[in-house]
Protein backbone atom coordinates (compact mmCIF):
# COMPACT_ATOMS: atom_id res chain seq x y z
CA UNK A 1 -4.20 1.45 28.18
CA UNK A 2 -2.97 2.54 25.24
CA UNK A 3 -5.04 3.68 21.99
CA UNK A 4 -5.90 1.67 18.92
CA UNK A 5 -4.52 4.50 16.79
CA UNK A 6 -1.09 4.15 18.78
CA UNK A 7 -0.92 0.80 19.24
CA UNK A 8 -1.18 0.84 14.87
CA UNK A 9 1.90 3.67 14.81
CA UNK A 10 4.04 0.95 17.05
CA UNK A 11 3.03 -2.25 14.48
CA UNK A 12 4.06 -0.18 11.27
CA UNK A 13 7.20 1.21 12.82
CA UNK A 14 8.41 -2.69 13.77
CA UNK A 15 7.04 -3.59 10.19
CA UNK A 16 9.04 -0.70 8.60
CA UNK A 17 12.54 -1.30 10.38
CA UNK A 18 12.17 -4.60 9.15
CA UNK A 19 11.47 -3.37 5.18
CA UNK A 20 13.91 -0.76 4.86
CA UNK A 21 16.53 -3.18 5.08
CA UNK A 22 15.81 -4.35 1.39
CA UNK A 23 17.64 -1.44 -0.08
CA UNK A 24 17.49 -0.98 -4.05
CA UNK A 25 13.58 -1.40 -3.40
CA UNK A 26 10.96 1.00 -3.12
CA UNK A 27 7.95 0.28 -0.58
CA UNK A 28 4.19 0.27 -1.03
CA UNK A 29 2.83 1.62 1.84
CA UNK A 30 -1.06 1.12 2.61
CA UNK A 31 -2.98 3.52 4.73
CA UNK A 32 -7.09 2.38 5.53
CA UNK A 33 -9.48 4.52 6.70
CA UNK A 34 -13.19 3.84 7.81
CA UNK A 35 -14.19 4.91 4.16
CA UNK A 36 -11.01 4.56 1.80
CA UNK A 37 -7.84 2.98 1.37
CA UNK A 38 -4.99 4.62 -0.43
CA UNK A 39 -1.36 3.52 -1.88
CA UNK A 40 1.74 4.73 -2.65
CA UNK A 41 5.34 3.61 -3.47
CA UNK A 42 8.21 5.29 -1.76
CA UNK A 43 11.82 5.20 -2.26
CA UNK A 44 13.09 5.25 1.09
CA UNK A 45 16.49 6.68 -0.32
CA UNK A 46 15.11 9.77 -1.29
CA UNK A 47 12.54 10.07 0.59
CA UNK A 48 10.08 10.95 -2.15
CA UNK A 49 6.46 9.29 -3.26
CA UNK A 50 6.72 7.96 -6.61
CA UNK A 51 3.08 6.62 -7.29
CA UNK A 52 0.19 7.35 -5.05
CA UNK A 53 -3.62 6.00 -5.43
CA UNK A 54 -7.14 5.71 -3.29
CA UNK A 55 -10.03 4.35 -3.93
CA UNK A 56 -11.72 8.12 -3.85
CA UNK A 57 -13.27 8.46 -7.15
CA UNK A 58 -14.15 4.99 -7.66
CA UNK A 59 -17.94 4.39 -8.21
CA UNK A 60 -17.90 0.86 -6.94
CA UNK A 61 -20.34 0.31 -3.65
CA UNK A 62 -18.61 -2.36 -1.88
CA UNK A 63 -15.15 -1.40 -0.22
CA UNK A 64 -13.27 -4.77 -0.99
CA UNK A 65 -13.95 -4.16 -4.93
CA UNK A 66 -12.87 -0.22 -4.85
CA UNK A 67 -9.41 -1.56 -2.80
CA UNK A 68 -8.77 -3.87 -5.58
CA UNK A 69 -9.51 -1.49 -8.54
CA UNK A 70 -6.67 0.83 -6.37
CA UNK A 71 -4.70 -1.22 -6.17
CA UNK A 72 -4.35 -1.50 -10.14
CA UNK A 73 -4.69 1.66 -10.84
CA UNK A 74 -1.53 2.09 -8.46
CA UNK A 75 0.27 -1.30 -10.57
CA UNK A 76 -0.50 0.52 -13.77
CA UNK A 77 1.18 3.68 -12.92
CA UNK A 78 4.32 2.42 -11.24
CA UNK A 79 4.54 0.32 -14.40
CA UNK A 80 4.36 3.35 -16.44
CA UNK A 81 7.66 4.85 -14.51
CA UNK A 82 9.20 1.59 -15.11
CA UNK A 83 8.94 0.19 -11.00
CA UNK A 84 7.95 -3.16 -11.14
CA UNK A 85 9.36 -5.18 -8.36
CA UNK A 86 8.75 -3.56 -4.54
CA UNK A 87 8.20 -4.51 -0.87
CA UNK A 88 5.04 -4.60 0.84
CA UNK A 89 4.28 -2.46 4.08
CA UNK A 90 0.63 -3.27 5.60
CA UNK A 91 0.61 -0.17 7.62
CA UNK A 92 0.40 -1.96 10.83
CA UNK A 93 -2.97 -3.48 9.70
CA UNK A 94 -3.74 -7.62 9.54
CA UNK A 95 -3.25 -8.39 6.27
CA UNK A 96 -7.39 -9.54 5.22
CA UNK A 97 -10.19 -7.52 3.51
CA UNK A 98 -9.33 -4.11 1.96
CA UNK A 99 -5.24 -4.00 2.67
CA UNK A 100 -5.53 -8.27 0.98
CA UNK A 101 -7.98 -6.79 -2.28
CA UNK A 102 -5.39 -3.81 -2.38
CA UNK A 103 -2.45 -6.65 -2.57
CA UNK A 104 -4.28 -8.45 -4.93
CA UNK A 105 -4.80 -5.59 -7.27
CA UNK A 106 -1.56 -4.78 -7.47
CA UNK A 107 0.17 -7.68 -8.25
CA UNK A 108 -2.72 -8.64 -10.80
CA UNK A 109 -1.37 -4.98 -12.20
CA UNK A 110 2.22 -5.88 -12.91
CA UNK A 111 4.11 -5.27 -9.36
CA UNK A 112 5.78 -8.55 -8.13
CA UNK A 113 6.60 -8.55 -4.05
């Protein structure tokens, strides 16, 4: 039987093949941990992080509320460096809870995907 933790790796690499097809975007990857979430848009082409975010220093107590708050922090900052328009990558992980209030975030922040 294989592990969770692998069985994740083998989701996000299908999910990825599948998103680096769209080239001229960049990709906002989402990684979730037991305790925090983080974000950050990546232009496959170079192979550099352009924005990155996590809910670290947020003060919030509930999880779904500091993924959301992330998630516009991350919006506001791509805006900033003029990215507006980029492809989603859910890590491997069902889109509900944290990676769906991270989503929400960021398009409420300016990012269209």
């Amino acid at each position: 039987m294989k592990s969770k933790s692998y069985q994740r790796k083998q989701r996000h690499m299908r999910v990825k093949k599948s998103l680096i097809s769209n080239k001229g975007l960049h990709r906002l990857v989402v990684f979730r941990s037991n305790k925090y979430i983080y974000g950050q848009i990546i232009d496959d082409q170079s192979a550099k992080t352009i924005v990155a975010a996590s809910d670290l220093k947020s003060k919030e107590k509930n999880k779904i509320e500091r993924a959301k708050i992330a998630g516009q922090e991350l919006a506001k900052e791509s805006v900033k460096k003029n990215v507006k328009k980029v492809v989603f990558d859910r890590g491997g992980y069902r889109f509900h809870g944290r990676v769906k209030a991270f989503a929400q975030g960021a398009r409420e922040g300016g990012l269209t995907f």
